[in-house]
N, C-alpha and C. Protein backbone atom coordinates (compact mmCIF):
# COMPACT_ATOMS: atom_id res chain seq x y z
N UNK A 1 -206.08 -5.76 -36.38
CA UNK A 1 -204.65 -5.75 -36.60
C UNK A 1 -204.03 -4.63 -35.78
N UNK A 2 -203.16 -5.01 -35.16
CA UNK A 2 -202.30 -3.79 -34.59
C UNK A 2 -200.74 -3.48 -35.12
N UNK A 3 -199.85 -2.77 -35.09
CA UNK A 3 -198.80 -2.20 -35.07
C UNK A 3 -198.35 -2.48 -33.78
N UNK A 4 -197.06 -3.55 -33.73
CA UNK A 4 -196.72 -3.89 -32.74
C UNK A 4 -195.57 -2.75 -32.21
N UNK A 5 -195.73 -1.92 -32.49
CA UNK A 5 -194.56 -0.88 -31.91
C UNK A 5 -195.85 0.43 -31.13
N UNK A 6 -196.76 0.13 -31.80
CA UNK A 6 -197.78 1.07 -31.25
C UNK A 6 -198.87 -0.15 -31.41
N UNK A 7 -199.24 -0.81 -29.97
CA UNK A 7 -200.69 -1.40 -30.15
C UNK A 7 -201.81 -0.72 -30.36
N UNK A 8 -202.60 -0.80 -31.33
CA UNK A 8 -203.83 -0.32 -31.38
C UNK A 8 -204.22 -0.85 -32.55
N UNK A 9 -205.74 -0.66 -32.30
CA UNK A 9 -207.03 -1.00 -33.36
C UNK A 9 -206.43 -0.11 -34.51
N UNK A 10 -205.88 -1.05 -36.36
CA UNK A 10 -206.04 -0.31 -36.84
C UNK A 10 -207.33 -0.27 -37.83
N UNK A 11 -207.60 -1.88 -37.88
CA UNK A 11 -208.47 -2.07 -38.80
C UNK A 11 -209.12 -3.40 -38.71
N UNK A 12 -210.79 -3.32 -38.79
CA UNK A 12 -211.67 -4.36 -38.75
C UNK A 12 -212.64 -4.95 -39.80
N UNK A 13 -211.73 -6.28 -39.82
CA UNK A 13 -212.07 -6.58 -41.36
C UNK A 13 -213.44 -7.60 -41.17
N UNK A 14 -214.63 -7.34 -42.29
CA UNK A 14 -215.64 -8.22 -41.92
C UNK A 14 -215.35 -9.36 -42.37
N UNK A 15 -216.44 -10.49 -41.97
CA UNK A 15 -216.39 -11.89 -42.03
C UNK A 15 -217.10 -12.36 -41.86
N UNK A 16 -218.30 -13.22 -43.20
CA UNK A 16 -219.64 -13.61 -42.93
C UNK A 16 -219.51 -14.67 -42.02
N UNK A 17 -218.60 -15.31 -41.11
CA UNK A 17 -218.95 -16.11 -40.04
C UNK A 17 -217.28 -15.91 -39.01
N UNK A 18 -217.79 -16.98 -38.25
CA UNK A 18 -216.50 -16.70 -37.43
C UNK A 18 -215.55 -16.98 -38.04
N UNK A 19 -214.37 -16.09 -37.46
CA UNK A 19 -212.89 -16.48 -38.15
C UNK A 19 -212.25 -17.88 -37.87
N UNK A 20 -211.65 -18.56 -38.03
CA UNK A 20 -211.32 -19.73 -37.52
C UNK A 20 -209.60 -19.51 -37.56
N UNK A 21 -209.22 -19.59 -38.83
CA UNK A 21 -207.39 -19.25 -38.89
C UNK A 21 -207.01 -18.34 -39.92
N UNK A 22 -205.81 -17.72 -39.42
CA UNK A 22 -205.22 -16.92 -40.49
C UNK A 22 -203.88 -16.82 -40.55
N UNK A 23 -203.67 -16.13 -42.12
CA UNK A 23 -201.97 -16.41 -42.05
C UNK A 23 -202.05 -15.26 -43.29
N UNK A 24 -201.00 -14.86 -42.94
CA UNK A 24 -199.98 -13.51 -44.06
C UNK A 24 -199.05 -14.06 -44.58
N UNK A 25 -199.38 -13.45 -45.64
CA UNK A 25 -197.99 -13.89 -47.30
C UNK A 25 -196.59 -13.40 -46.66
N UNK A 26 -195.84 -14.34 -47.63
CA UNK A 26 -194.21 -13.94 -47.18
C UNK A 26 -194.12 -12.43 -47.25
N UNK A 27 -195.06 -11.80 -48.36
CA UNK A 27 -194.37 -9.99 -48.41
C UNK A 27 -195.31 -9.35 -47.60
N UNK A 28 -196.22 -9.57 -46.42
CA UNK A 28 -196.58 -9.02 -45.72
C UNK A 28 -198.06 -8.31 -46.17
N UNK A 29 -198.47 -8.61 -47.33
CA UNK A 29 -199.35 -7.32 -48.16
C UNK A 29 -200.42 -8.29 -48.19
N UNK A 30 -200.51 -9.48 -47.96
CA UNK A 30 -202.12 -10.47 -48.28
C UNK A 30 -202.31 -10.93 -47.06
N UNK A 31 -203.36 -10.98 -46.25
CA UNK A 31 -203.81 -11.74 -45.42
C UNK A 31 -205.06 -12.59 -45.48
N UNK A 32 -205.00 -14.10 -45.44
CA UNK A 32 -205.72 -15.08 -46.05
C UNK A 32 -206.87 -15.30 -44.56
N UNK A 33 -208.06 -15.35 -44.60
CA UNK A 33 -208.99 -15.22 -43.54
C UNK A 33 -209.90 -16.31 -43.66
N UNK A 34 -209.79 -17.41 -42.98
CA UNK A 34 -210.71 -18.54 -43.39
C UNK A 34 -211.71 -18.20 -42.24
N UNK A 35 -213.08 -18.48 -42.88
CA UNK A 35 -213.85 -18.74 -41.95
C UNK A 35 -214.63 -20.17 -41.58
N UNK A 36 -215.31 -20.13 -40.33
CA UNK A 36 -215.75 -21.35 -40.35
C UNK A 36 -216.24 -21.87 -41.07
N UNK A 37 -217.57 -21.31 -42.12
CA UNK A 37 -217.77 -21.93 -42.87
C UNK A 37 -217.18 -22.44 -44.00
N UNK A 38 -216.05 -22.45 -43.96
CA UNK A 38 -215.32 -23.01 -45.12
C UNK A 38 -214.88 -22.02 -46.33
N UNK A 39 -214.70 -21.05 -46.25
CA UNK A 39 -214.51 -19.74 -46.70
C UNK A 39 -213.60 -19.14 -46.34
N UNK A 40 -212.76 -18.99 -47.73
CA UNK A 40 -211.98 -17.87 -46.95
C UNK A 40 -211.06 -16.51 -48.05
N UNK A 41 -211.32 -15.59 -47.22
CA UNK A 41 -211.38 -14.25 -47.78
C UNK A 41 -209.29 -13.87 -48.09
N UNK A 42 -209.18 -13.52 -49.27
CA UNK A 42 -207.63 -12.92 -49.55
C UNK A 42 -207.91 -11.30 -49.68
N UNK A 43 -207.30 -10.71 -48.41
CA UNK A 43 -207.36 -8.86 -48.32
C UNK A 43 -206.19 -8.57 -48.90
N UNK A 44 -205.61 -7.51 -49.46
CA UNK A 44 -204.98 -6.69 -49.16
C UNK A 44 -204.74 -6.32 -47.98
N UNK A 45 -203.52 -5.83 -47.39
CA UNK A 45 -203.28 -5.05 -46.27
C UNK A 45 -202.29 -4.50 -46.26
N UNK A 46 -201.38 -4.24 -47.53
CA UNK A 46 -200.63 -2.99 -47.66
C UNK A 46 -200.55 -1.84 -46.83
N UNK A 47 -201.78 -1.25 -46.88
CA UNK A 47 -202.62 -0.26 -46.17
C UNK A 47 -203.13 -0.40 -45.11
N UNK A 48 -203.08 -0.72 -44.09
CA UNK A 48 -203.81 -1.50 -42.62
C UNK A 48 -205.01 -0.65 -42.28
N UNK A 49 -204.47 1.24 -43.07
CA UNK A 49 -205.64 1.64 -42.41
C UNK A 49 -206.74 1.10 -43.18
N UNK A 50 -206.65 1.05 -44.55
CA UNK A 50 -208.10 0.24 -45.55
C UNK A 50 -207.34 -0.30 -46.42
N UNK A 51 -207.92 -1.66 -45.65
CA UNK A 51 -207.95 -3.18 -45.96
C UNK A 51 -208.43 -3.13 -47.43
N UNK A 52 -208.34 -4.19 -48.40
CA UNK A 52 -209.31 -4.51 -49.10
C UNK A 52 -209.67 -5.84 -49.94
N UNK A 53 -210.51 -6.12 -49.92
CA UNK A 53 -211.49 -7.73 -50.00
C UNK A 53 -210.60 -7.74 -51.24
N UNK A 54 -209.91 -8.66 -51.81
CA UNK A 54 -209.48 -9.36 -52.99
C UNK A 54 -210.52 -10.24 -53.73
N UNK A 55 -210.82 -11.53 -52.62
CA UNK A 55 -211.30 -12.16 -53.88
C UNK A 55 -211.96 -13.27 -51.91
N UNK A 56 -212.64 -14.08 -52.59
CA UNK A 56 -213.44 -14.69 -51.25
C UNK A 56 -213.66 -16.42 -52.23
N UNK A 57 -212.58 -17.30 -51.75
CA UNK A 57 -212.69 -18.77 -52.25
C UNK A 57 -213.85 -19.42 -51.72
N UNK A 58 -214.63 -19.80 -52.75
CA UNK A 58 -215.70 -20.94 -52.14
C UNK A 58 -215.01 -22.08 -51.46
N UNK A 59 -215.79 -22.13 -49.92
CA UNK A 59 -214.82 -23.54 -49.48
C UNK A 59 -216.08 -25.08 -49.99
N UNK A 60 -214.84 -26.29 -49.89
CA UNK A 60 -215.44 -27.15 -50.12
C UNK A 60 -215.41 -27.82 -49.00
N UNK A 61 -215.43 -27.24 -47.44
CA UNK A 61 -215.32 -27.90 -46.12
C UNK A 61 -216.39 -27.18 -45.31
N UNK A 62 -217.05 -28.16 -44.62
CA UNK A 62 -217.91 -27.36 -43.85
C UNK A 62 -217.62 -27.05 -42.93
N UNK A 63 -216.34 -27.08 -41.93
CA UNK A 63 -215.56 -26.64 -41.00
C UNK A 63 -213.48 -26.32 -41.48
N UNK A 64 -213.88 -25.06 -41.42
CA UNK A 64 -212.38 -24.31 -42.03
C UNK A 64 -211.32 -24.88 -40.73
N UNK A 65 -210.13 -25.15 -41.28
CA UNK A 65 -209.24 -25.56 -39.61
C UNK A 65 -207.97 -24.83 -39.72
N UNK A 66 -207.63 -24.83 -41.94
CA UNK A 66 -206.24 -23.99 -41.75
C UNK A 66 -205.85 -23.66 -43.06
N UNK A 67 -205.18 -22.69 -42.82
CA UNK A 67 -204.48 -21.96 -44.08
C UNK A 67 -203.22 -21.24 -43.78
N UNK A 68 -202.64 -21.34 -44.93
CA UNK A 68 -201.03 -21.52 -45.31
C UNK A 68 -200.29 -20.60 -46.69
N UNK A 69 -199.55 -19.83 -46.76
CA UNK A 69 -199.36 -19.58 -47.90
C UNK A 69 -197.80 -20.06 -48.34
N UNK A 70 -197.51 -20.23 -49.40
CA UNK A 70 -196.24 -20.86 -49.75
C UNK A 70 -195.22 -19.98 -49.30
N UNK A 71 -194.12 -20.64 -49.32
CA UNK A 71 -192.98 -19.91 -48.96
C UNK A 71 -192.71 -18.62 -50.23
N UNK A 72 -193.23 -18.38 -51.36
CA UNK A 72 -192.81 -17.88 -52.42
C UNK A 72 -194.20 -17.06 -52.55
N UNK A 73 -195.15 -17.02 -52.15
CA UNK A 73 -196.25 -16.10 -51.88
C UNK A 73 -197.48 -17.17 -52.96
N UNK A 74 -197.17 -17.62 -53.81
CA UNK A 74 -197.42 -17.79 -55.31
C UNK A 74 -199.03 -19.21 -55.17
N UNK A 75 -198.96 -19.78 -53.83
CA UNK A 75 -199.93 -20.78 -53.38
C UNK A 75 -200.16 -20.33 -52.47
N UNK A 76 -201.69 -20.64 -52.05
CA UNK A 76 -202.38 -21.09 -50.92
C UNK A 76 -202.78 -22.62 -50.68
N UNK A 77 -202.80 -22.76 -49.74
CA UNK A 77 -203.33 -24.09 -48.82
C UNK A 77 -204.41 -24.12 -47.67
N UNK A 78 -205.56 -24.86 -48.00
CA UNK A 78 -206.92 -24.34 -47.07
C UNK A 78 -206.86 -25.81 -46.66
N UNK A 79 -207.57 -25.84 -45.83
CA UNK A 79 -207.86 -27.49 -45.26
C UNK A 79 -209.17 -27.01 -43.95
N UNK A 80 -209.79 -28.24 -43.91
CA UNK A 80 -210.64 -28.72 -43.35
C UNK A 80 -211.56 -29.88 -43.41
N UNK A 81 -213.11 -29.84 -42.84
CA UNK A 81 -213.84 -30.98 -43.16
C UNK A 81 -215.02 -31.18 -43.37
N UNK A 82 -215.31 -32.12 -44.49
CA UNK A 82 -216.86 -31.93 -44.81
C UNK A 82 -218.12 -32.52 -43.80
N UNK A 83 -218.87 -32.00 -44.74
CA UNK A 83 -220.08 -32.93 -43.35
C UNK A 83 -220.36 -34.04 -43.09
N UNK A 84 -219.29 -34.62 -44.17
CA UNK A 84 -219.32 -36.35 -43.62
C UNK A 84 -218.57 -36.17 -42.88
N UNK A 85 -217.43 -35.34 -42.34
CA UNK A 85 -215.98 -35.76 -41.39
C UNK A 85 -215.10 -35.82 -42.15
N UNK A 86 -215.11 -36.35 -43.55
CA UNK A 86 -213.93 -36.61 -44.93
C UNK A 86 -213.32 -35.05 -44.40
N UNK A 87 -211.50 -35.30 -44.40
CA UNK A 87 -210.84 -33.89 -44.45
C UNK A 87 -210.94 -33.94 -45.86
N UNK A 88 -210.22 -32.68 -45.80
CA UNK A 88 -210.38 -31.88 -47.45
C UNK A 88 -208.72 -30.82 -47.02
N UNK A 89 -207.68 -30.69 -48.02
CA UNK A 89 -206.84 -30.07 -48.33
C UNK A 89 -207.02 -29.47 -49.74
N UNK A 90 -207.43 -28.03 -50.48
CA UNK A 90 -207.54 -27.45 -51.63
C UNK A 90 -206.10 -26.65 -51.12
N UNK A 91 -205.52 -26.56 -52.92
CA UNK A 91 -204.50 -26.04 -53.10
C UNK A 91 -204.45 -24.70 -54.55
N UNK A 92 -204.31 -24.05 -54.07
CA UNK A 92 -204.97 -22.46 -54.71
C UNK A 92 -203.69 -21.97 -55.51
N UNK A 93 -203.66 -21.62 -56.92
CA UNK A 93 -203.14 -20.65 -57.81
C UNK A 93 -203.37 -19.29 -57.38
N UNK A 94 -202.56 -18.54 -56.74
CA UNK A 94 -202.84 -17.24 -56.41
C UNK A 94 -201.79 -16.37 -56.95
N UNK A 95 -201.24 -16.24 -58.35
CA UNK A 95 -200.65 -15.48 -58.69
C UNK A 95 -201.53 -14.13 -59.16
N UNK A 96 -202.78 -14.07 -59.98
CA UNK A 96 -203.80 -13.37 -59.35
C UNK A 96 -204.73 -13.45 -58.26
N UNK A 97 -204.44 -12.36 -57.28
CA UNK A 97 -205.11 -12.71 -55.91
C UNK A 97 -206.90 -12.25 -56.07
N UNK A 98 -207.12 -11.74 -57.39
CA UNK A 98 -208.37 -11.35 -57.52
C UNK A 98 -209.30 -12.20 -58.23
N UNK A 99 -208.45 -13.46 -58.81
CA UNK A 99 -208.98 -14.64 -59.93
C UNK A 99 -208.08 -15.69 -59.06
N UNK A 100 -208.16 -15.70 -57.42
CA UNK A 100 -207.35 -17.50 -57.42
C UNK A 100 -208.04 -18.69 -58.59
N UNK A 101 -206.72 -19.80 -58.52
CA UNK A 101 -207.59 -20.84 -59.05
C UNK A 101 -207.07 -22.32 -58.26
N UNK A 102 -207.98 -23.11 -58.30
CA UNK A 102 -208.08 -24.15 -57.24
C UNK A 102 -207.33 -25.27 -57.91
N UNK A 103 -205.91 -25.59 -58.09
CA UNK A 103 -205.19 -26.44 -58.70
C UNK A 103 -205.35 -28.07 -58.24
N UNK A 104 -205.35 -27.87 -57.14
CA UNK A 104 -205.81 -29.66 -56.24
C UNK A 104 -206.47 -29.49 -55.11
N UNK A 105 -207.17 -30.48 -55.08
CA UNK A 105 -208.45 -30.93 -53.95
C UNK A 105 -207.78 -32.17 -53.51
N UNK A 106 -207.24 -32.78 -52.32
CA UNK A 106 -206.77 -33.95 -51.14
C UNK A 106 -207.98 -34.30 -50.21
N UNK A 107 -208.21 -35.40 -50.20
CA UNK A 107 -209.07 -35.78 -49.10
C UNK A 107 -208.28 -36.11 -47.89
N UNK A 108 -207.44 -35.17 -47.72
CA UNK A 108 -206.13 -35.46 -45.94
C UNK A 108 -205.76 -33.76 -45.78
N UNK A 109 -206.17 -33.78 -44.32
CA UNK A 109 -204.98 -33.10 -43.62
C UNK A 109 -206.09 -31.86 -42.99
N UNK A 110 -207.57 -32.23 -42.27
CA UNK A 110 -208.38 -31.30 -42.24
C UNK A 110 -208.03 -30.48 -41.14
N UNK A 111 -207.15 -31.03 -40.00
CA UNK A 111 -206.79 -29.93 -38.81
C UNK A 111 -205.29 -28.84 -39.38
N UNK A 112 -205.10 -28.87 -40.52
CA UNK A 112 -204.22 -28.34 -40.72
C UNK A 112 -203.06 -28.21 -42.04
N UNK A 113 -202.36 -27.24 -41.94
CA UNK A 113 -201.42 -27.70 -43.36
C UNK A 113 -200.09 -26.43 -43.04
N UNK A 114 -199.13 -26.70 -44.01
CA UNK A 114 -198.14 -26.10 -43.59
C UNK A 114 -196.91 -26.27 -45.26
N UNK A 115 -195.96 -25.43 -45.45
CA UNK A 115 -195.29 -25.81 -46.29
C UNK A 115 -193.92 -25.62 -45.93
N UNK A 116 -193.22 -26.44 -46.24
CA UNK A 116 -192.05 -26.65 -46.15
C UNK A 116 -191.21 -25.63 -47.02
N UNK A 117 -190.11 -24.43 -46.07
CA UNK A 117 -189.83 -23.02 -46.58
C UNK A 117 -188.81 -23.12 -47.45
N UNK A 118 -188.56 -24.58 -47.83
CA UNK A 118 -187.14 -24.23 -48.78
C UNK A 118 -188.30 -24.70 -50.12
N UNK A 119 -189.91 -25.21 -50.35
CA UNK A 119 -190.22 -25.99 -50.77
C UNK A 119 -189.66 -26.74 -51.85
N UNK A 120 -190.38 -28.18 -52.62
CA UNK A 120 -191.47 -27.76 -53.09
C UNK A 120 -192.90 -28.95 -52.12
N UNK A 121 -192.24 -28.99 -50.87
CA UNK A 121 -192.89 -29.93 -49.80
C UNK A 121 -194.37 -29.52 -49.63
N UNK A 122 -195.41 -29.96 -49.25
CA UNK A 122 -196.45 -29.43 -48.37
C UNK A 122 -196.69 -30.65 -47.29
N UNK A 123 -197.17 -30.11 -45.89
CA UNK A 123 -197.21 -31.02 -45.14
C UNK A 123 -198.79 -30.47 -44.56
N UNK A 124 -199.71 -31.99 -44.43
CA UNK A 124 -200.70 -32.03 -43.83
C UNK A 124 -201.23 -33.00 -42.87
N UNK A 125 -201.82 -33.17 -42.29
CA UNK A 125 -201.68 -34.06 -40.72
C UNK A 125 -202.42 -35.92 -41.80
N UNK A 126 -202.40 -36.64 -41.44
CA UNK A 126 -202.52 -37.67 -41.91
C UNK A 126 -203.18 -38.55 -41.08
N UNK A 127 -203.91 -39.71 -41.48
CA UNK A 127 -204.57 -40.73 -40.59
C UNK A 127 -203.77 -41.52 -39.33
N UNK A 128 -204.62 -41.68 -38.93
CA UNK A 128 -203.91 -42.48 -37.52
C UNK A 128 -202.18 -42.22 -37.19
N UNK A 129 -202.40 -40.67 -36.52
CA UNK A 129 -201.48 -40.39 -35.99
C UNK A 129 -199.89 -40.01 -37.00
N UNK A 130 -200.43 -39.70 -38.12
CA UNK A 130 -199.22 -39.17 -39.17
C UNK A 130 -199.34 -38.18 -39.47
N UNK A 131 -198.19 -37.53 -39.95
CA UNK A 131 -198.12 -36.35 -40.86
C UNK A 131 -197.63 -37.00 -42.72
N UNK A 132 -198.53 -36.11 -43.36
CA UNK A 132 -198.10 -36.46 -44.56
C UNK A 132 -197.73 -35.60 -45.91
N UNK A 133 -196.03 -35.87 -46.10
CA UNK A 133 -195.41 -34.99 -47.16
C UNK A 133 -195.48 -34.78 -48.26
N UNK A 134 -196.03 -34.31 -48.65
CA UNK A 134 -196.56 -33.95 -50.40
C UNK A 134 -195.62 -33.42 -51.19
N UNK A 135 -194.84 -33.41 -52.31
CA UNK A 135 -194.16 -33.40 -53.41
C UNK A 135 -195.34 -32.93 -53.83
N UNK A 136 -195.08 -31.00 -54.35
CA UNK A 136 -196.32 -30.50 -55.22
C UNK A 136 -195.04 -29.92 -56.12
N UNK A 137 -194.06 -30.60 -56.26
CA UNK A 137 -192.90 -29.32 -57.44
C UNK A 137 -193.91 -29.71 -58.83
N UNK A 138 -194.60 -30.22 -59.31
CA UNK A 138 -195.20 -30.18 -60.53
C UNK A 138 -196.51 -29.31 -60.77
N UNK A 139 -196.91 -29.23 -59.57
CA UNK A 139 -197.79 -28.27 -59.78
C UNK A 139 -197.28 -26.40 -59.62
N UNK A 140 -196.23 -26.72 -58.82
CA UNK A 140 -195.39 -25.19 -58.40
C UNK A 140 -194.68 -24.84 -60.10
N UNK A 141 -194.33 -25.90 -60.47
CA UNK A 141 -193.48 -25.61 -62.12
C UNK A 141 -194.99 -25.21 -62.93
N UNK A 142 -195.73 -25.74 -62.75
CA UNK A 142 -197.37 -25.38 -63.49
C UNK A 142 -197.46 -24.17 -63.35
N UNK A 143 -197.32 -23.47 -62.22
CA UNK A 143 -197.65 -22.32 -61.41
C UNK A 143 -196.94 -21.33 -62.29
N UNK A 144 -195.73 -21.51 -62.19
CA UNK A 144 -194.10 -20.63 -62.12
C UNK A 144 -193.58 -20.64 -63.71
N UNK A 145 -194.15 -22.03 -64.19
CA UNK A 145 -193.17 -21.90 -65.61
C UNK A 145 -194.87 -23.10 -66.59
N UNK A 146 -195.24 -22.65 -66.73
CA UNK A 146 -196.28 -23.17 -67.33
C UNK A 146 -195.76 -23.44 -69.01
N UNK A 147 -195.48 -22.89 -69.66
CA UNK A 147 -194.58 -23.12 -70.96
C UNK A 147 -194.07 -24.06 -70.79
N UNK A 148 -192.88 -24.36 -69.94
CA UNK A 148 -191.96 -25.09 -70.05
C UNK A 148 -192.47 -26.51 -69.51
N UNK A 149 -193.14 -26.64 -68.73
CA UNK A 149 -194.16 -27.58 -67.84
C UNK A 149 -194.88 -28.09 -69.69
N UNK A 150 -195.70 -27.52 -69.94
CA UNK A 150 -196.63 -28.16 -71.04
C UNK A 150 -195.73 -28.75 -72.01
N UNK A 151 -194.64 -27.79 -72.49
CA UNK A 151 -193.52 -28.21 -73.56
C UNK A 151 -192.85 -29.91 -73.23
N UNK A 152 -192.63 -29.86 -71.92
CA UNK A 152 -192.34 -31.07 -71.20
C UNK A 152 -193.42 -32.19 -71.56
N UNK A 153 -194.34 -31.97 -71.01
CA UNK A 153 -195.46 -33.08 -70.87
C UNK A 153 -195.89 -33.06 -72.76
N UNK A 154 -196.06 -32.44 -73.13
CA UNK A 154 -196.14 -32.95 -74.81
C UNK A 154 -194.82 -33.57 -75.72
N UNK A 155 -193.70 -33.18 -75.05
CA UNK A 155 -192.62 -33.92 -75.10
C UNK A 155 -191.86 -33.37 -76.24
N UNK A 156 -192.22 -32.19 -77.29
CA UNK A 156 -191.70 -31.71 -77.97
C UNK A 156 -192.23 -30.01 -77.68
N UNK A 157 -191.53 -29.05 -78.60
CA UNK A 157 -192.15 -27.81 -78.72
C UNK A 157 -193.16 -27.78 -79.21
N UNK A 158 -193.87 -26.23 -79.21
CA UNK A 158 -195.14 -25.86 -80.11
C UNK A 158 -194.33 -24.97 -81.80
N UNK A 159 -195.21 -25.16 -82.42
CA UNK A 159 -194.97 -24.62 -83.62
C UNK A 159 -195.66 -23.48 -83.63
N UNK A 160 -195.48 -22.26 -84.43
CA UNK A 160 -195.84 -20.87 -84.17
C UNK A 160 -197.45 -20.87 -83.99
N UNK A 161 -197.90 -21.96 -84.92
CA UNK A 161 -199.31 -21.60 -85.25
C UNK A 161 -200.00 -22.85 -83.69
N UNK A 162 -199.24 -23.44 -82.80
CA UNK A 162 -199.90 -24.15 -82.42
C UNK A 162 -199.70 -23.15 -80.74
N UNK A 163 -198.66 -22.58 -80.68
CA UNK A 163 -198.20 -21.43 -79.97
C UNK A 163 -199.40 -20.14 -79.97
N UNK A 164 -199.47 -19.78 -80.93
CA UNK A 164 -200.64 -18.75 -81.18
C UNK A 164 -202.14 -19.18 -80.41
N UNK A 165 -202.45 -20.96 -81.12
CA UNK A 165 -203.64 -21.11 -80.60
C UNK A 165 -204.00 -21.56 -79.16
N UNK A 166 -202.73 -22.05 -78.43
CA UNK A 166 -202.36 -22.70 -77.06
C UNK A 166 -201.95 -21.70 -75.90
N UNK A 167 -201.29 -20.65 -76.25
CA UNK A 167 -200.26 -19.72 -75.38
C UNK A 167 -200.50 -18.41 -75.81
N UNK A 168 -202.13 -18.04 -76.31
CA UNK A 168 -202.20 -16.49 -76.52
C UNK A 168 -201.95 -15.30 -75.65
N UNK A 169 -201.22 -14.68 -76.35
CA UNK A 169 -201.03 -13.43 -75.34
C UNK A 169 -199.45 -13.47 -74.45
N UNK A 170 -198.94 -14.25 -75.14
CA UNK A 170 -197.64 -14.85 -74.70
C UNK A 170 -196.65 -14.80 -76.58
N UNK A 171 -195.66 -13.66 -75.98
CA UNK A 171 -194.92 -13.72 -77.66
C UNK A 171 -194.15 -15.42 -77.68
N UNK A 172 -194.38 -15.72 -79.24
CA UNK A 172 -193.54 -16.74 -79.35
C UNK A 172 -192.44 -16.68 -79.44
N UNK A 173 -192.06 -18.16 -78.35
CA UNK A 173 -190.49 -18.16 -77.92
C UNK A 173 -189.90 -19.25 -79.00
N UNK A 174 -189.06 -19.60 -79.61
CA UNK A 174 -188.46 -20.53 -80.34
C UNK A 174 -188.21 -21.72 -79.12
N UNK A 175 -187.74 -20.84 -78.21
CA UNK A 175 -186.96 -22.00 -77.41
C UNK A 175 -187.86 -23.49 -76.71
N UNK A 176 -189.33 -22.94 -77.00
CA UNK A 176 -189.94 -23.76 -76.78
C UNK A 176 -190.87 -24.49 -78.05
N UNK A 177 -190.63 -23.43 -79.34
CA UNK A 177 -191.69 -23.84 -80.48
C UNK A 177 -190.58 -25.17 -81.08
């Protein structure tokens, strides 16, 4: 990484194989490091002079091609392809960057992925010569408002005691019991 006002070496981050692509969060502080093998590492880089390893996603591609972070910092997007050739698009919960969690697995879009900055779009390359637009606002409301998402899909509120056993660690809200 350099300091583009002063080029220079500030910091060399390891990587059990070659790097293949990378991309930095909207606030500048995560940099997502896929490697070829289908792996890929979330640093810190707040600090440029020392980096530090977050968390390292098992890939489910045996060739890494791309990664993406949402316009809102709050997702990742990995893509590539397995050893049959099948692409693979995984779509990552990264509101803890030290516990991601792997919300959807796509069999499309292995040279690549991208999200659309007003979202809740994702775009990944598609068969015979397409690109293809994904509608993930249900999983971004999963992400962002998980209460209100479940309250929805059960179609009524929780009651205190069903609140307690469903949403621990979360004070009960009326507005949803």
């Amino acid at each position: 990484m350099t300091d583009p006002r002063q080029p220079r070496l500030l910091s060399s981050l390891p990587a059990a194989g070659d790097v293949v692509t990378l991309a930095v969060s909207p606030d500048g502080d995560t940099l997502a490091i896929e490697e070829a093998n289908g792996t890929t590492g979330l640093w810190n880089v707040a600090d440029l002079a020392h980096p530090l390893r977050l968390a390292l996603l098992p890939g489910d591609s045996l060739l890494a091609l791309g990664v993406a972070f949402s316009p809102d910092g709050s997702l990742l997007a990995t893509s590539g392809s397995q050893a049959n050739g099948r692409p693979t698009t995984a779509l990552w919960d990264i509101a803890s960057l030290t516990q991601p969690v792997q919300l959807a697995t796509m069999t499309v879009g292995s040279h690549g992925v991208a999200f659309d900055p007003a979202m809740p779009e994702m775009v990944t390359p598609g068969p015979r010569n397409t690109a293809l637009l994904w509608n993930i606002s249900m999983l971004t409301e999963v992400v962002t408002e998980p209460v209100t998402r479940a309250c929805g899909i059960a179609g009524q509120g929780l009651s205190r005691n069903e609140w307690t056993t469903y949403v621990p660690g979360i004070p009960y809200s009326p507005l949803y019991g």
